[in-house]
N, C-alpha and C. Protein backbone atom coordinates (compact mmCIF):
# COMPACT_ATOMS: atom_id res chain seq x y z
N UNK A 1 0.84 -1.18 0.00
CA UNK A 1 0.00 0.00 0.00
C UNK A 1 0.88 1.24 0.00
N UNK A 2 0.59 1.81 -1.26
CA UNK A 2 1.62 3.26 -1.13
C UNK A 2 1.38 4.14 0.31
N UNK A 3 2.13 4.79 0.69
CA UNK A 3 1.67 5.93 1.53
C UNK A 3 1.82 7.25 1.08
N UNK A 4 0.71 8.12 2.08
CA UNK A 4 0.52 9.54 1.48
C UNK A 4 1.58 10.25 1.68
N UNK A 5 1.62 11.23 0.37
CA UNK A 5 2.95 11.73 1.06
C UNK A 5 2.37 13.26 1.70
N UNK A 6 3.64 14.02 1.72
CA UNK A 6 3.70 15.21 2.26
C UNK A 6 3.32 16.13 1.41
N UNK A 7 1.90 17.19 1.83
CA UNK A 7 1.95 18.05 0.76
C UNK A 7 2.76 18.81 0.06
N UNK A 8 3.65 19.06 0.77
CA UNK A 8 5.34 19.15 0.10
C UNK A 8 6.67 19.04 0.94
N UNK A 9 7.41 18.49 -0.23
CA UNK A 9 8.73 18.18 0.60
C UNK A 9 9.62 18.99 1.18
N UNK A 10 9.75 18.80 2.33
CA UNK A 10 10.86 20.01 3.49
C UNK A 10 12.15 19.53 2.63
N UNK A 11 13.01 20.11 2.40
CA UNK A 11 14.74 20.15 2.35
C UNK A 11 15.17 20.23 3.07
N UNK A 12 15.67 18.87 3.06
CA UNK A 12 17.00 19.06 4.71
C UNK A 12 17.26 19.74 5.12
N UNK A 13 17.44 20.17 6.18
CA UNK A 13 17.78 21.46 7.03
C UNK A 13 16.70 22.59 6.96
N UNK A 14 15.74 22.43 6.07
CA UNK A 14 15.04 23.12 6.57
C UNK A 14 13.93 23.50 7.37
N UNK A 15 14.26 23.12 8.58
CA UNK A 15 13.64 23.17 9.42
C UNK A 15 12.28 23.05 9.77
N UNK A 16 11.21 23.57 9.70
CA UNK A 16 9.88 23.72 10.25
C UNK A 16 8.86 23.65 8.95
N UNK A 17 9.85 24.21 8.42
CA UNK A 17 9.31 24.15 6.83
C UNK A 17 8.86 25.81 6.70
N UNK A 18 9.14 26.79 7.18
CA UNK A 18 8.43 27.82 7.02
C UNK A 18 9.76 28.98 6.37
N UNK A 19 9.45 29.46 5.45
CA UNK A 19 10.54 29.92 4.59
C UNK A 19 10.11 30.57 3.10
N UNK A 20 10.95 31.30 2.96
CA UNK A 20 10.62 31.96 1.51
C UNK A 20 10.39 31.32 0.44
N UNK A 21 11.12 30.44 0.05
CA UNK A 21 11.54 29.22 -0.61
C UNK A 21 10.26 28.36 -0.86
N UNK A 22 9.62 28.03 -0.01
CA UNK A 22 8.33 27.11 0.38
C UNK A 22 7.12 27.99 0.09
N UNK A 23 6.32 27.72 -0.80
CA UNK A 23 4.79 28.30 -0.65
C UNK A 23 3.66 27.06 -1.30
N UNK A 24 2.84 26.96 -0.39
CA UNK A 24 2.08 25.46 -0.71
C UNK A 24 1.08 26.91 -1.42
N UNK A 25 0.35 25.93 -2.80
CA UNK A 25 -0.82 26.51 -3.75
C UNK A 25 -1.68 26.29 -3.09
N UNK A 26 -2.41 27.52 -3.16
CA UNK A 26 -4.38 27.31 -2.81
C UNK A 26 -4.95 26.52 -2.47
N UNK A 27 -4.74 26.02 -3.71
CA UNK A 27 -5.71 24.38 -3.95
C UNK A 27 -5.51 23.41 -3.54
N UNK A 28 -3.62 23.40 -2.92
CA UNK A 28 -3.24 21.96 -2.03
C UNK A 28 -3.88 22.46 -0.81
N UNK A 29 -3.56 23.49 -0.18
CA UNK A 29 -3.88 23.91 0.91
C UNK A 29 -5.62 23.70 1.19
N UNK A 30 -6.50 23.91 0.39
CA UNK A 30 -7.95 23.91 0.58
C UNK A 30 -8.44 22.19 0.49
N UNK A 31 -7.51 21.75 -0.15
CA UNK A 31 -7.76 20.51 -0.25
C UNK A 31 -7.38 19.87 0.98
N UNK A 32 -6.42 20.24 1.60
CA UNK A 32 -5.76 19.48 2.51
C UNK A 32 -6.58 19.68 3.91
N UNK A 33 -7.29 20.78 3.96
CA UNK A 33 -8.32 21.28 4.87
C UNK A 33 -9.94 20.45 4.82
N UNK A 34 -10.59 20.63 3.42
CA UNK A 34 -11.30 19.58 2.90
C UNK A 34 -11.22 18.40 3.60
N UNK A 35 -10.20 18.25 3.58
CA UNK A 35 -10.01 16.76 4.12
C UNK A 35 -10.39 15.86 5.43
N UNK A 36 -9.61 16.87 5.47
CA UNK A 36 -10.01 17.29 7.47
C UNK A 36 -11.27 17.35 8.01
N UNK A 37 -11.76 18.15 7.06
CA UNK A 37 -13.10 18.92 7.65
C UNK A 37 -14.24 17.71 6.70
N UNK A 38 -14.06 16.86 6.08
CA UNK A 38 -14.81 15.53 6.21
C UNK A 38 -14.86 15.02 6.73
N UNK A 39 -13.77 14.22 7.57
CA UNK A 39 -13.57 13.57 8.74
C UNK A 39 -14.05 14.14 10.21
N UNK A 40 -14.28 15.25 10.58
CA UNK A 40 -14.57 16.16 11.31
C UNK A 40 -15.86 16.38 11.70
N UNK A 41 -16.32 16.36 10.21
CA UNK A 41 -17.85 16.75 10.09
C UNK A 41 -18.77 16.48 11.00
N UNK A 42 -18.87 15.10 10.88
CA UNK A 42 -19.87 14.26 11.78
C UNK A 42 -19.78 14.67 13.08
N UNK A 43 -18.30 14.48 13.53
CA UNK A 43 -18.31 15.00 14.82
C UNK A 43 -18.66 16.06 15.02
N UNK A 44 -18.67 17.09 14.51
CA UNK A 44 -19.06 18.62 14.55
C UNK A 44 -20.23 18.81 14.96
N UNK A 45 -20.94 17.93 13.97
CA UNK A 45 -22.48 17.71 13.46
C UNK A 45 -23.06 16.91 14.59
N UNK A 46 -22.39 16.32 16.00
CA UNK A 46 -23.06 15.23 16.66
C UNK A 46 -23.68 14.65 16.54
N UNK A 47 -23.47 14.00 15.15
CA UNK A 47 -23.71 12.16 15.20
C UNK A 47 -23.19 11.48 15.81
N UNK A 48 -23.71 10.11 15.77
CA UNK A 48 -22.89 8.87 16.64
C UNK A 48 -23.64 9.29 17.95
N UNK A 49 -22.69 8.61 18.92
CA UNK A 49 -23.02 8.57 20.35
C UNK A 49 -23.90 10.11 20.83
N UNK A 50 -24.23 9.99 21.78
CA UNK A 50 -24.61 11.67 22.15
C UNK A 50 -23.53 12.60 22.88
N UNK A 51 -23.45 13.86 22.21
CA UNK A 51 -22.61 14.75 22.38
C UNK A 51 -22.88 15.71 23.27
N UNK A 52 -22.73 16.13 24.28
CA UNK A 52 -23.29 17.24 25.12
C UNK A 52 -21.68 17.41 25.85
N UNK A 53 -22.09 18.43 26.67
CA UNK A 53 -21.09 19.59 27.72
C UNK A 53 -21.25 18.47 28.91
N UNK A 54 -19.90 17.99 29.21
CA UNK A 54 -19.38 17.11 30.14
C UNK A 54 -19.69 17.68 31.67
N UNK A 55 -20.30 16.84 32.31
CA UNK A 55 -20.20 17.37 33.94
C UNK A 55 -19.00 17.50 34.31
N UNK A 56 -18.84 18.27 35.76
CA UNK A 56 -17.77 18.02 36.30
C UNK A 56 -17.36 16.74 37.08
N UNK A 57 -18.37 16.04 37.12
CA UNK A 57 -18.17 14.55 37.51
C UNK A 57 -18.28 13.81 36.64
N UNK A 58 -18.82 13.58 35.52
CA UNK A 58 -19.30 12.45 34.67
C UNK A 58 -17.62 11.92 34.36
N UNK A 59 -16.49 12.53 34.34
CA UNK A 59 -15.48 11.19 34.14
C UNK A 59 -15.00 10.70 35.37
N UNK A 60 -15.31 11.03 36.46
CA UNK A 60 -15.23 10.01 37.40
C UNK A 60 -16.02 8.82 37.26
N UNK A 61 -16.81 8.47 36.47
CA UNK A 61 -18.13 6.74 36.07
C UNK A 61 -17.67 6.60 35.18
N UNK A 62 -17.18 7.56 34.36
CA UNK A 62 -16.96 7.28 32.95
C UNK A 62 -15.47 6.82 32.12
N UNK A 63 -15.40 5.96 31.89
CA UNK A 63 -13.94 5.91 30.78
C UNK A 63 -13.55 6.80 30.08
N UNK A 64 -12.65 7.39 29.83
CA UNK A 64 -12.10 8.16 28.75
C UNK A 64 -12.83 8.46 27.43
N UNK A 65 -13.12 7.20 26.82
CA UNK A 65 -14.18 7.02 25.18
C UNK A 65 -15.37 7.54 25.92
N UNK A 66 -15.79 7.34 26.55
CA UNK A 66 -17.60 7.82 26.55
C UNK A 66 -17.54 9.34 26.97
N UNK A 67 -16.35 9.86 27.82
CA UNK A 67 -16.23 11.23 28.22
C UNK A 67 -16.01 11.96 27.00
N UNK A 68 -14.90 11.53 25.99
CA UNK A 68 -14.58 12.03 24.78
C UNK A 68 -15.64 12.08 23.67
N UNK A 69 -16.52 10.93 23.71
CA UNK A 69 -17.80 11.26 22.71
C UNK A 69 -18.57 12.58 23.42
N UNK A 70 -19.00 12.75 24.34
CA UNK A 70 -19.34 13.32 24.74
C UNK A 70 -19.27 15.10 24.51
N UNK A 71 -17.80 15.06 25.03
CA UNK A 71 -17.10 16.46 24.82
C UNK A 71 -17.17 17.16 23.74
N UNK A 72 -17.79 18.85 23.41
CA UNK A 72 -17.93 19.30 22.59
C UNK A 72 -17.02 19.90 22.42
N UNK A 73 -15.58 20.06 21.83
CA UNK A 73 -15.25 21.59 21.77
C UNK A 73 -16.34 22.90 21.41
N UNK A 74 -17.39 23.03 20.51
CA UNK A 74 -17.55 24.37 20.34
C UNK A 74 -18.14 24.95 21.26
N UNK A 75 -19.12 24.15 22.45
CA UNK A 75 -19.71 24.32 23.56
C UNK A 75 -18.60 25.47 24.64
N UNK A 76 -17.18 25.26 24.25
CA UNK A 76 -16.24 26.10 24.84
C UNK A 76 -16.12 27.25 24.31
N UNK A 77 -15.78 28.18 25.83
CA UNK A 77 -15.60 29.74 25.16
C UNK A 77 -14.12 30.17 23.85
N UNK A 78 -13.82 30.43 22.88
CA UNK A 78 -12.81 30.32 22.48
C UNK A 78 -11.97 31.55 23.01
N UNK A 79 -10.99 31.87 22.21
CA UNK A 79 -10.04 33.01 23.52
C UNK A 79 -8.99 33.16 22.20
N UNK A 80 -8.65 34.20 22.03
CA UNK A 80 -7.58 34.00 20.85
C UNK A 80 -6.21 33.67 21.31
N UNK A 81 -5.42 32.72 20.43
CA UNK A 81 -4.04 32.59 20.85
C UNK A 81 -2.91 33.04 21.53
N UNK A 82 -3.35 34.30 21.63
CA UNK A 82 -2.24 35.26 22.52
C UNK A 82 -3.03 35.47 23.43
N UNK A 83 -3.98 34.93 24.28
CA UNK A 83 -4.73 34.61 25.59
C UNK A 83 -3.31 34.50 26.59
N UNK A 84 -2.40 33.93 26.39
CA UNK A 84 -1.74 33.82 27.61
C UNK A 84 -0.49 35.30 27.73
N UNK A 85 -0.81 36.29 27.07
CA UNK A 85 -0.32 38.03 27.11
C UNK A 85 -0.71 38.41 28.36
N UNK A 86 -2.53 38.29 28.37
CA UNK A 86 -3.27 38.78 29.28
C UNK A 86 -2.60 39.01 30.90
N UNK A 87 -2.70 40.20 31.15
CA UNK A 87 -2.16 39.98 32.53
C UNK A 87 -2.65 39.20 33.31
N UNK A 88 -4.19 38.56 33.30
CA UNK A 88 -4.23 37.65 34.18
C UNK A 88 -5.03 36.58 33.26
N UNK A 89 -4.45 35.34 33.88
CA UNK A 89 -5.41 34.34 33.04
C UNK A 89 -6.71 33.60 33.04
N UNK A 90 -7.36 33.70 32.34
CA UNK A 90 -9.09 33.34 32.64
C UNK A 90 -8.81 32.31 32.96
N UNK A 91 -8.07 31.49 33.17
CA UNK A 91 -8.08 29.51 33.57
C UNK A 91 -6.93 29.43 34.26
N UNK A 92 -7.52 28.13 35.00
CA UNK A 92 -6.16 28.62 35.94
C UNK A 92 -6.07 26.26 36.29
N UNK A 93 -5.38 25.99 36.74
CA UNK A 93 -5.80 24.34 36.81
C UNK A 93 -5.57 23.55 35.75
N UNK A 94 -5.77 22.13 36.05
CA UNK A 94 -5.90 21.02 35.28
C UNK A 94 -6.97 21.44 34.13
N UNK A 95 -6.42 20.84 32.63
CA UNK A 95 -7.80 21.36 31.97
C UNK A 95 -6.74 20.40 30.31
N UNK A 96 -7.73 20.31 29.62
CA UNK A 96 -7.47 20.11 28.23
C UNK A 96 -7.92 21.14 27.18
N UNK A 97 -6.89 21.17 26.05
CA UNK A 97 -7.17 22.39 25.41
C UNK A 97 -7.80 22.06 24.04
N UNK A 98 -8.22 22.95 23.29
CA UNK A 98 -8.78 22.69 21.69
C UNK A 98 -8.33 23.29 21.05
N UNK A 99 -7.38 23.30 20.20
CA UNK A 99 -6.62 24.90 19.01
C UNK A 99 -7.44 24.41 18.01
N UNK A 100 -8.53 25.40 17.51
CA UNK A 100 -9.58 25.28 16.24
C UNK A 100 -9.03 26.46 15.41
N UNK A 101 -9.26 26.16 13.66
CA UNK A 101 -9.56 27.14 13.23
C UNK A 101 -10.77 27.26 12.37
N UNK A 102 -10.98 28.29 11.71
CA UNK A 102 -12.76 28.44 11.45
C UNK A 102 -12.68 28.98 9.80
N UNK A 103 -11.98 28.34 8.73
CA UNK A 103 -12.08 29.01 7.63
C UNK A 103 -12.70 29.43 7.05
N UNK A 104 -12.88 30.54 6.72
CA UNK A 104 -14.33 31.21 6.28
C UNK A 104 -14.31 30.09 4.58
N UNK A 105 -14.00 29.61 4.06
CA UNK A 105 -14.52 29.06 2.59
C UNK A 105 -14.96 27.41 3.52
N UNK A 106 -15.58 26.84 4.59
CA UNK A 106 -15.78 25.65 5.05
C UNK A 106 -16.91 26.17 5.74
N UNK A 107 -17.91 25.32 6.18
CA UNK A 107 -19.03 25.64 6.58
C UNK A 107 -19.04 24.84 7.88
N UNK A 108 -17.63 24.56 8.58
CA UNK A 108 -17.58 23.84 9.92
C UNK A 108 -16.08 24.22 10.05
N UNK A 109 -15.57 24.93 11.63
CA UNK A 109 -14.01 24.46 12.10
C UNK A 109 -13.24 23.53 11.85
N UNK A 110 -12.28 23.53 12.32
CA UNK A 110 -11.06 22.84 11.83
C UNK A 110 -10.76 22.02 13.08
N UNK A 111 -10.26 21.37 13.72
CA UNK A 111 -9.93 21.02 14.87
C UNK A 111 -8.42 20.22 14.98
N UNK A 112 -7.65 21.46 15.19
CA UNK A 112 -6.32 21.34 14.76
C UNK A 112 -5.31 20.50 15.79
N UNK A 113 -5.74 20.79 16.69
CA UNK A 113 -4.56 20.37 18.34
C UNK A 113 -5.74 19.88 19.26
N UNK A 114 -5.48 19.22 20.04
CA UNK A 114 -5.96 19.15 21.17
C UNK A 114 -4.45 18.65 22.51
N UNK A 115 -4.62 19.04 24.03
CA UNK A 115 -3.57 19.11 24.56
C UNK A 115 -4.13 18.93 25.79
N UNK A 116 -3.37 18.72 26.91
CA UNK A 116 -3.78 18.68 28.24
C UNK A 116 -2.88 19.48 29.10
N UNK A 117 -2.77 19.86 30.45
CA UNK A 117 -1.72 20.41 31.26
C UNK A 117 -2.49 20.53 32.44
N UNK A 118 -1.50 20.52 33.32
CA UNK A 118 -1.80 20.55 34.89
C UNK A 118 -1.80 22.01 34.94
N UNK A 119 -1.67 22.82 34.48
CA UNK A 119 -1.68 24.35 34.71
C UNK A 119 -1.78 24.96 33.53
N UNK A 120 -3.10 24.92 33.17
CA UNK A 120 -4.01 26.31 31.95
C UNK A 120 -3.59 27.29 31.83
N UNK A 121 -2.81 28.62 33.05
CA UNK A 121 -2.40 29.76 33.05
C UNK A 121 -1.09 29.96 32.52
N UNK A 122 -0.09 29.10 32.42
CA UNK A 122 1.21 28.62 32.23
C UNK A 122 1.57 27.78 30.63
N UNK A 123 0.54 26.68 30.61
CA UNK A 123 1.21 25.81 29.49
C UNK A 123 1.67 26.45 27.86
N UNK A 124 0.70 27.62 27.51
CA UNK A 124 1.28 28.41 26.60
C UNK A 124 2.46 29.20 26.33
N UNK A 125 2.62 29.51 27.30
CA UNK A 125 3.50 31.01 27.61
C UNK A 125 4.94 30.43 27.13
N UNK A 126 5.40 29.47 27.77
CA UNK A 126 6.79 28.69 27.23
C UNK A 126 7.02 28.05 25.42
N UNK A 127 7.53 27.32 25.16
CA UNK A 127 8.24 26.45 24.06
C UNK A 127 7.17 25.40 24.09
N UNK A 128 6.67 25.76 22.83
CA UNK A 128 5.64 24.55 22.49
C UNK A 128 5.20 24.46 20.84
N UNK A 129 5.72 23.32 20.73
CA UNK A 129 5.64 22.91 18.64
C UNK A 129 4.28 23.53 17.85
N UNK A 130 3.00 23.33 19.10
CA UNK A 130 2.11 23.56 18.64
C UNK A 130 2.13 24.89 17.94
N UNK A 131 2.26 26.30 18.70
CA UNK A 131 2.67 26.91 18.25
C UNK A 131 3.11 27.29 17.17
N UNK A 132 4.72 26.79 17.03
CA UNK A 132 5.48 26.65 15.46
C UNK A 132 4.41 25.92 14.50
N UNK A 133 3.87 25.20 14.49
CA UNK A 133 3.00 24.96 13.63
C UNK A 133 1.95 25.70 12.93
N UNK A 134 1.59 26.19 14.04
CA UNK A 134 0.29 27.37 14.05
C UNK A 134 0.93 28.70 12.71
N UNK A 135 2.13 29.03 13.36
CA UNK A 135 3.00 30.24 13.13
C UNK A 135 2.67 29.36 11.43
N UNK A 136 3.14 28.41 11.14
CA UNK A 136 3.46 27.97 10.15
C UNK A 136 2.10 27.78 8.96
N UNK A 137 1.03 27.43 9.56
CA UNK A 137 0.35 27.10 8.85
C UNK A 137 -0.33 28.30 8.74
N UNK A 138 -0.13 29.71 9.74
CA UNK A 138 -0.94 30.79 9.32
C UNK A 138 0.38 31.67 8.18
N UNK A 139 1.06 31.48 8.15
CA UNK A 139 2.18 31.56 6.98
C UNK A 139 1.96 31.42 5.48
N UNK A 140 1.34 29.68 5.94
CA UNK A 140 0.91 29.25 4.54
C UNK A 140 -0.33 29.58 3.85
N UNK A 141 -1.08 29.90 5.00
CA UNK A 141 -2.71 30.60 4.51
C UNK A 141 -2.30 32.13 3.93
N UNK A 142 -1.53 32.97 4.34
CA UNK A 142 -1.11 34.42 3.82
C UNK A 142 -0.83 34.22 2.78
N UNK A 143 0.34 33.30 2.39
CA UNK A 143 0.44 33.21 1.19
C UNK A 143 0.13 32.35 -0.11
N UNK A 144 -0.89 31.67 0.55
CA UNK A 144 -1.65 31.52 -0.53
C UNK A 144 -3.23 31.86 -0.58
N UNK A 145 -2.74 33.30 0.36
CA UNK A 145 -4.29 34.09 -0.53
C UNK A 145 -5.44 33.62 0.52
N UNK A 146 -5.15 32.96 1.75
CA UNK A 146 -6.47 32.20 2.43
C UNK A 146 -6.86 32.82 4.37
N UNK A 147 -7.54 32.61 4.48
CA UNK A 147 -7.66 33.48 5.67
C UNK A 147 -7.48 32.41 6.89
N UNK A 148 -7.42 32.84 7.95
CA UNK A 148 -7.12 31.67 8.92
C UNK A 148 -7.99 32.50 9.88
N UNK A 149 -8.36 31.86 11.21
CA UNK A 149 -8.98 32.04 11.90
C UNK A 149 -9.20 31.76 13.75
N UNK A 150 -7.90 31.48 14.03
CA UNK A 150 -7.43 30.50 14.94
C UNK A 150 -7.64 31.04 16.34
N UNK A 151 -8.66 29.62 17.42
CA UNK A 151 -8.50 30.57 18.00
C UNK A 151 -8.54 29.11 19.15
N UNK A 152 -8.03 28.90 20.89
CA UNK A 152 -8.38 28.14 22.10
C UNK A 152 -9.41 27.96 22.61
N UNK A 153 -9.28 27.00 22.87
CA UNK A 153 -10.58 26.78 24.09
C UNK A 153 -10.10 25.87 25.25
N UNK A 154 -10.41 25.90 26.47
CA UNK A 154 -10.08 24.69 27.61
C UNK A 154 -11.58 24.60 27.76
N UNK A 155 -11.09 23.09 28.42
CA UNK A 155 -12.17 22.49 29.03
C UNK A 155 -11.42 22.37 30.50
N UNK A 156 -11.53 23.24 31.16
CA UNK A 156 -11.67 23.08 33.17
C UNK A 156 -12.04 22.03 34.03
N UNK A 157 -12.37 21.21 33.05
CA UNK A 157 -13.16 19.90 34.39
C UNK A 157 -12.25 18.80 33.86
N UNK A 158 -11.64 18.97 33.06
CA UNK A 158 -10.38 17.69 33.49
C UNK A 158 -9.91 17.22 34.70
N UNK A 159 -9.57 15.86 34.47
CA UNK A 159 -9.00 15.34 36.06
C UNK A 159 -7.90 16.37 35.99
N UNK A 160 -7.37 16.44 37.78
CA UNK A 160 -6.20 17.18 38.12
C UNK A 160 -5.71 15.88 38.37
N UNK A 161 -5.39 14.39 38.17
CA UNK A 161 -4.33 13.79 38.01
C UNK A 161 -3.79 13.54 36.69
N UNK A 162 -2.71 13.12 36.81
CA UNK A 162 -1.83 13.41 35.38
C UNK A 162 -2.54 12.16 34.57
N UNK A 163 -2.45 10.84 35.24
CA UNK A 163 -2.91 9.55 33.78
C UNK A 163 -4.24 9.34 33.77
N UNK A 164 -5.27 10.00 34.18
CA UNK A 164 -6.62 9.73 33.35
C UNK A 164 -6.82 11.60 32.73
N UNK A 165 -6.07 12.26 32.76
CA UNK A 165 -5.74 13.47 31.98
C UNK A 165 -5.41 13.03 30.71
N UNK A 166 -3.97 12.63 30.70
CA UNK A 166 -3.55 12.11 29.72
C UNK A 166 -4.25 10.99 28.83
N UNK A 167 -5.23 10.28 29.50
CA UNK A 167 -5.88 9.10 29.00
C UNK A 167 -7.21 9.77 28.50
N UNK A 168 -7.68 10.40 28.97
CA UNK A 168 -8.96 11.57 27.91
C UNK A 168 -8.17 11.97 26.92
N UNK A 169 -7.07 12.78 27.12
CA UNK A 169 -6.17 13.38 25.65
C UNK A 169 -5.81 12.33 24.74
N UNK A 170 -5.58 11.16 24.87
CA UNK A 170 -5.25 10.02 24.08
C UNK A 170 -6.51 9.73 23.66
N UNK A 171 -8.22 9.88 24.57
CA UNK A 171 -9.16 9.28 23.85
C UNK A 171 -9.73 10.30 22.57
N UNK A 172 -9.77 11.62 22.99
CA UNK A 172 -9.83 12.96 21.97
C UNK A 172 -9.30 12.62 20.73
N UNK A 173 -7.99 12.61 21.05
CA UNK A 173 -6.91 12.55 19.81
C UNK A 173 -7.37 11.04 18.45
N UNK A 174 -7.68 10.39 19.01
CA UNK A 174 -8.11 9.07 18.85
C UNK A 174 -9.99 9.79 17.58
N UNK A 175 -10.38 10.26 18.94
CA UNK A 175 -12.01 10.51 18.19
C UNK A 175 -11.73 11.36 17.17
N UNK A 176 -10.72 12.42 17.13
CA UNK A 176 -10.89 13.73 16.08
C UNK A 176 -10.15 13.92 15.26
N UNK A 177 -8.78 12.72 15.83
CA UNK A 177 -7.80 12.87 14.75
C UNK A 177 -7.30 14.41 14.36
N UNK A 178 -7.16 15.29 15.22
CA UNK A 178 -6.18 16.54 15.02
C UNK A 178 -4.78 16.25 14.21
N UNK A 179 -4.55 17.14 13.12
CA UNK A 179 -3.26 17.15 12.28
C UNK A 179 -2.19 17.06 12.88
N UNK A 180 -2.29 18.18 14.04
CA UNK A 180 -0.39 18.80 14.59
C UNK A 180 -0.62 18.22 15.92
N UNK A 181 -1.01 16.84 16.00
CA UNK A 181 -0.97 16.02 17.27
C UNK A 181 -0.02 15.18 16.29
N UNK A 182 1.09 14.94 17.58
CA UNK A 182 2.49 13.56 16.87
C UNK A 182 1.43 12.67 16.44
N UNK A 183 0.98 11.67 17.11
CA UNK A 183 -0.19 10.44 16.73
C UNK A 183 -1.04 10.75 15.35
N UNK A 184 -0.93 11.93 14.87
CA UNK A 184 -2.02 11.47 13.60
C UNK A 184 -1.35 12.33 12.16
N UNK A 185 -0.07 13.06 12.63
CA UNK A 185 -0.07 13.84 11.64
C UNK A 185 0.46 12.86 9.98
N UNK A 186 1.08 11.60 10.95
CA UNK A 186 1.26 11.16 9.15
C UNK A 186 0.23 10.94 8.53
N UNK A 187 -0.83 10.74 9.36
CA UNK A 187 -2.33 10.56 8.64
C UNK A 187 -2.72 11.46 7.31
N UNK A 188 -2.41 12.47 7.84
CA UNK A 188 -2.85 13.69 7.31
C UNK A 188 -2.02 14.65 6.46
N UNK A 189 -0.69 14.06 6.50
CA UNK A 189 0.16 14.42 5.71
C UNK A 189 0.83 16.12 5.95
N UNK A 190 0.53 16.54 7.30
CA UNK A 190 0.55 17.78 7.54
C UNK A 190 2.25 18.23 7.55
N UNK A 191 1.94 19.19 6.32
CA UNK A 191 3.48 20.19 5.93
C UNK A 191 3.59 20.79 6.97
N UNK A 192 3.45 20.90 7.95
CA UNK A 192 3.33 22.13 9.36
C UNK A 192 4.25 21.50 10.32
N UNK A 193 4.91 20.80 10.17
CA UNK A 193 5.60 19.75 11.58
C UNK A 193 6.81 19.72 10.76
N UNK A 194 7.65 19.29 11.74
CA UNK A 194 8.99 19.23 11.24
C UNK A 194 9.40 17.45 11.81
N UNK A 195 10.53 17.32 10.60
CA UNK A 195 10.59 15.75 11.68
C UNK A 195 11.10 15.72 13.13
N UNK A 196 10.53 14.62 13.85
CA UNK A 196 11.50 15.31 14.52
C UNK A 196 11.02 15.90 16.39
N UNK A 197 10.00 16.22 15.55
CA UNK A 197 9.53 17.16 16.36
C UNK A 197 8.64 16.31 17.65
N UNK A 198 8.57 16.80 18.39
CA UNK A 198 7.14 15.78 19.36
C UNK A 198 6.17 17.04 20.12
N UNK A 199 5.09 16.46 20.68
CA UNK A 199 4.41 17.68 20.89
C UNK A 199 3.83 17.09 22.46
């Protein structure tokens, strides 16, 4: 079985892929979103299992998969990316995050990252790939003519222990298949990552 490749090929050394040199066309780029946003859909659309706004208890009964069907991102307030500037931070705690974007030519978000951290007020502010990616793929939308739209959300009622945190973020990642999550990006063939990289 062939595999997909990369919507285009990085040159050694070059890093992140973000560069003068590099400009992905329109049409790979809309396509490569398309893509996404089929797979996405349904979930968007809450089919399947029933989708509603998670209690603050329901994953204490619940496994990871039934909490994750559950979980809406859009039900969350979004906050734009430079949310963690703010002198003070609206979230503060254990929480999992959503990096969406909302292309105006798609008639549903994008659901780009999803993430977890023991501290919401903090986990941005430092060295994080997600980021470089972000930087990267709103790079590639400028120049090829496309608008981007990017913006966070947490969900606050995450466990405050670290492995059924981490074990909701593994069930998410699993249901939505996000691009610039390590686990799915060969899926998706996403030019936005560098090798290499882990998130």
């Amino acid at each position: 079985m062939a595999r997909q490749g990369n919507l285009f090929d990085v040159p050694p050394g070059a890093g992140n892929g973000v560069g003068p040199h590099l400009a992905l066309p329109p049409r790979q780029l809309r396509d490569w979103q398309q893509r996404l946003a089929a797979f996405q859909a349904p979930l968007f659309a809450g089919e399947g299992p029933c989708q509603s706004q998670v209690s603050l208890f329901s994953h204490a009964v619940e496994g990871p998969e039934a909490v994750a069907e559950q979980l809406d991102p859009l039900r969350l307030q979004p906050q734009p990316l430079s949310f963690w500037r703010w002198p003070e931070a609206p979230q503060q705690g254990a929480a999992l995050y959503f990096v969406l974007d909302r292309p105006p030519e798609l008639e549903q978000p994008l659901l780009l990252y999803v993430g977890e951290t023991g501290q919401a007020d903090r986990r941005w502010k430092g060295e994080h790939d997600c980021k470089r990616y972000l930087a990267a793929y709103g790079e590639a939308l400028v120049k090829a003519g496309l608008e981007g739209r990017p913006s966070i959300r947490f969900w606050l009622d995450a466990p405050g222990a670290i492995k059924p945190r981490r074990a909701l973020e593994q069930a998410l990642i699993r249901r939505w298949q996000p691009p610039f999550n390590k686990e799915t990006r060969e899926r998706w063939a996403t030019p936005f990552t560098a090798e290499g990289d882990s998130v």
